[in-house]
Structure formats: structure tokens, C-alpha cells
C-alpha atoms as a PDB file:
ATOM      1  CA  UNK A   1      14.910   1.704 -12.677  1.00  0.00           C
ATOM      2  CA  UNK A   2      11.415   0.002 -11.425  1.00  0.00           C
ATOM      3  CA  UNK A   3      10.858   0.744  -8.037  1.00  0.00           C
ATOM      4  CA  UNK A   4       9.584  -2.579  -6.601  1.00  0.00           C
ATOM      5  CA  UNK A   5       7.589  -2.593  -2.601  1.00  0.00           C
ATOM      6  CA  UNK A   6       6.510  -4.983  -0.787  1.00  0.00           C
ATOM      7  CA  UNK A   7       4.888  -3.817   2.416  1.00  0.00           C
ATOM      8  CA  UNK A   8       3.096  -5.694   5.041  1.00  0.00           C
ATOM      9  CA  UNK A   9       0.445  -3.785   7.494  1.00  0.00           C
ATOM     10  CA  UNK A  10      -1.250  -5.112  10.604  1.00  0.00           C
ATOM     11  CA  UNK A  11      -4.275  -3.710  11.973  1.00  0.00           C
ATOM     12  CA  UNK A  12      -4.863  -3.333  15.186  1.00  0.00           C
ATOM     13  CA  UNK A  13      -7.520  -5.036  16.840  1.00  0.00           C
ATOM     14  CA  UNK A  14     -10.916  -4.260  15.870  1.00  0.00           C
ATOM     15  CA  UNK A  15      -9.733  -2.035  13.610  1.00  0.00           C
ATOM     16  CA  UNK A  16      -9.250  -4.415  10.450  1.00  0.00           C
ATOM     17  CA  UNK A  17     -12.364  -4.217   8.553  1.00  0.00           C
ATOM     18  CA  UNK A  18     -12.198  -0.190   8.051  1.00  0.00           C
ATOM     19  CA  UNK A  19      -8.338  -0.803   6.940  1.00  0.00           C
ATOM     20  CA  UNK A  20      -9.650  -3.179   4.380  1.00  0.00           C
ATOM     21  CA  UNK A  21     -12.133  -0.689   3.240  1.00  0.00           C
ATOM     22  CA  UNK A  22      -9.611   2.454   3.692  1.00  0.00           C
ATOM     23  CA  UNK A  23      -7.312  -0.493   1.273  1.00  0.00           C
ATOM     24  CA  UNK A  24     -10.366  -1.313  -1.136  1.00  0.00           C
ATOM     25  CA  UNK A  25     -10.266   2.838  -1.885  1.00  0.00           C
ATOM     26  CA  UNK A  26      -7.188   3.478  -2.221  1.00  0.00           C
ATOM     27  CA  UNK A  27      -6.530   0.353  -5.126  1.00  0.00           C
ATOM     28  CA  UNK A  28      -8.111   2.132  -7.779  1.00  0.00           C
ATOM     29  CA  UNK A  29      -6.690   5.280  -6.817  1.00  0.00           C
ATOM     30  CA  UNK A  30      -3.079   4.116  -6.981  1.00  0.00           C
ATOM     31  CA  UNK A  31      -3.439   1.742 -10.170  1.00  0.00           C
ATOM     32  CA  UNK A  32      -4.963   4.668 -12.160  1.00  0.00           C
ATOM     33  CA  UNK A  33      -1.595   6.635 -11.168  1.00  0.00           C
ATOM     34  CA  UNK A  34       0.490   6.862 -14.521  1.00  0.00           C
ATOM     35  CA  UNK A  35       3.471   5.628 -13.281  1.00  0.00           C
ATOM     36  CA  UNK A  36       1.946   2.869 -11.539  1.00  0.00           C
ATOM     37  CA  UNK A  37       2.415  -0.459 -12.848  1.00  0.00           C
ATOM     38  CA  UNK A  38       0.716  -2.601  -9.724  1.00  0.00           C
ATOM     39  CA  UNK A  39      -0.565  -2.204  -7.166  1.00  0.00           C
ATOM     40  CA  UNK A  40      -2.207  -4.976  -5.495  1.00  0.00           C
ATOM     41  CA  UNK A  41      -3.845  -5.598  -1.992  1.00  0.00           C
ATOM     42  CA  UNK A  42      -3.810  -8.800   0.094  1.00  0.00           C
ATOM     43  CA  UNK A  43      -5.187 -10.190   3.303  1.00  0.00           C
ATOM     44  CA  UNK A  44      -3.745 -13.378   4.795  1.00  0.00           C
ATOM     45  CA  UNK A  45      -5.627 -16.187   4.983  1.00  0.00           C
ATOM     46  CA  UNK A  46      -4.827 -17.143   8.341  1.00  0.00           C
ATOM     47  CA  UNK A  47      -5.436 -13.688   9.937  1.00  0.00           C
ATOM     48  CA  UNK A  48      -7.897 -10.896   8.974  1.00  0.00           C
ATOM     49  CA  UNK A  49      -5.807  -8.388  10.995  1.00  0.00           C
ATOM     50  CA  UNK A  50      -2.881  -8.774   8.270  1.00  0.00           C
ATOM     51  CA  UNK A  51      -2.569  -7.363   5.045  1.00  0.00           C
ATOM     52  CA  UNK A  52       0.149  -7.614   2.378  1.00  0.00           C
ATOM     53  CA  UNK A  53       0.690  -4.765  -0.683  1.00  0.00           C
ATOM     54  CA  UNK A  54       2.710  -5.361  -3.650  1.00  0.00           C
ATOM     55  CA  UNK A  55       3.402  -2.049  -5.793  1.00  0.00           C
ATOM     56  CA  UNK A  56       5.320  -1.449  -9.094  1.00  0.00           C
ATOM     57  CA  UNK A  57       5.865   2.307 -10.049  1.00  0.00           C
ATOM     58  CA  UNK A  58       8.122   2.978 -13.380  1.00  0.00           C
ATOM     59  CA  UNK A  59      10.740   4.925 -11.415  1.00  0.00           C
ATOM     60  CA  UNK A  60      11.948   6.563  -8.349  1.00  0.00           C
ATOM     61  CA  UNK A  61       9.833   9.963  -9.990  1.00  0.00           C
ATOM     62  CA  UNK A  62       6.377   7.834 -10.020  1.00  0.00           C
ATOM     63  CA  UNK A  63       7.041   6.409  -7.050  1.00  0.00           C
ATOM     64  CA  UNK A  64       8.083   9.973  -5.304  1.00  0.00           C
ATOM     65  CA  UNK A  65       4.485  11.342  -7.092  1.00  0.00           C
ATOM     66  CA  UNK A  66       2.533   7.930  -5.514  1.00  0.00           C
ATOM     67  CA  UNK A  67       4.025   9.389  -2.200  1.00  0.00           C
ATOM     68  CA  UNK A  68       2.749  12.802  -3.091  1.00  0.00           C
ATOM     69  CA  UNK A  69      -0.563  12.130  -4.299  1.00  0.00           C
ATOM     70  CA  UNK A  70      -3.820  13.205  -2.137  1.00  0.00           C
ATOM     71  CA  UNK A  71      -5.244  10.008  -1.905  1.00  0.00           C
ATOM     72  CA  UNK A  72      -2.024   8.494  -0.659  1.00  0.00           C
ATOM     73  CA  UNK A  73      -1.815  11.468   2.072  1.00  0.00           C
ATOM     74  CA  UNK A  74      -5.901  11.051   3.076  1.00  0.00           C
ATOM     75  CA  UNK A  75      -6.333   7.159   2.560  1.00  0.00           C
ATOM     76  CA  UNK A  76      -2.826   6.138   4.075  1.00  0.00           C
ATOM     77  CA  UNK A  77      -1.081   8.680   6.057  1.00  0.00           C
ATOM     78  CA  UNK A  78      -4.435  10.278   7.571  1.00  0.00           C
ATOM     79  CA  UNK A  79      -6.925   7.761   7.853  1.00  0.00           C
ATOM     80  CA  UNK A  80      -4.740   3.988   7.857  1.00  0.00           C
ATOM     81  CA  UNK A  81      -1.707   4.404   9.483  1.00  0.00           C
ATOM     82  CA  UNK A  82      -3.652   5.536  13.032  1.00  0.00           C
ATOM     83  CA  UNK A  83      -5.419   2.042  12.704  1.00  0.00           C
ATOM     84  CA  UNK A  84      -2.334  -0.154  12.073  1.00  0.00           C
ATOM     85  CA  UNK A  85      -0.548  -2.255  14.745  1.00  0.00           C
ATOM     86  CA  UNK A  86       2.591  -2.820  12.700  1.00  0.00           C
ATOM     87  CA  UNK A  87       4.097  -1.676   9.015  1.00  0.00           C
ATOM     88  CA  UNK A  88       7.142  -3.096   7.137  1.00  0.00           C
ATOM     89  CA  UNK A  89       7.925  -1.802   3.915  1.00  0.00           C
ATOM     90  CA  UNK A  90      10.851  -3.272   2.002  1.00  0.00           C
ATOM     91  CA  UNK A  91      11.750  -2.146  -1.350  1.00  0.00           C
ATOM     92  CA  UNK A  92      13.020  -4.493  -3.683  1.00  0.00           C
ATOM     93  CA  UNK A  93      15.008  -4.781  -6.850  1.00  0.00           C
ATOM     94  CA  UNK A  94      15.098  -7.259  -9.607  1.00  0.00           C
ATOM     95  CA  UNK A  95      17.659  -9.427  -9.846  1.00  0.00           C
ATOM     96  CA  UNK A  96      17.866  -8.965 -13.508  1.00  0.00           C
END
């Protein structure tokens, strides 16, 4: 089954332009993943702070090797999460 996320991160202040770039490096990293079928990167409109991820692996096992991969670990567990304010993640499945 498609594993479906929808995650929202808020930086913390000061903080937001080198999540956006730590976000702009990790895009091209994740959509090259083979099990990835999207993964794109948002920042609302209203506030620069706030950014919103939608992601679409094939299955639990490209999702699980997303999780695993180094630039995941470096980019997002290293480097991003430190910066961030707030994260929600909420996975999500289709309805049909």
C-alpha cells in the first residue's frame, strides 16, 4: 500500500532561511529515491517560518529505506530538526 505524509515544520526564529536551503537539498535527494513517488516542499505564504512537505513512497519498504537513507539522516535528522520550532507528521491513506 502507498504510504502517503503530510508533514508540517516550523522554524524557529531566525533560523528559516537555512531550513529552506537544508529543504531545497534534500528535494532532489528524496525524489531521485526509487521508491519515491513525491516529494514536494512548501512554504506558506503568510509566514516564512512555516513549511509544508507532501511525500509519496510505493510502500511501507521505500518509505522505511527514505528513513534510512544518508541524506535523510544528515539533511533532516542532523542538520533540520535542531532548527525547527515545531513538526507534525501525519500519515495518510487514500480513501480509495
Amino acid at each position: 500500500m502507498t504510504v502517503v505524509l503530510a508533514v508540517r515544520w516550523v522554524a524557529r526564529d531566525g533560523e528559516e532561511e537555512r531550513v529552506a536551503e537544508l529543504l531545497r537539498q534534500m528535494t532532489p535527494a528524496s525524489r531521485s529515491e526509487p521508491g519515491c513517488l513525491q516529494y514536494d516542499v512548501y512554504r506558506a505564504k503568510d509566514d516564512v517560518r512555516e513549511f509544508f512537505l507532501f511525500e509519496r513512497y510505493v510502500d511501507e519498504a521505500a518509505f522505511a529505506a527514505h528513513g534510512a537513507s544518508q541524506h535523510f539522516r544528515e539533511l533532516v535528522l542532523e542538520e533540520s530538526l535542531p532548527l525547527l520550532a515545531a513538526r507534525e507528521r501525519t500519515m495518510l491513506i487514500p480513501l480509495d
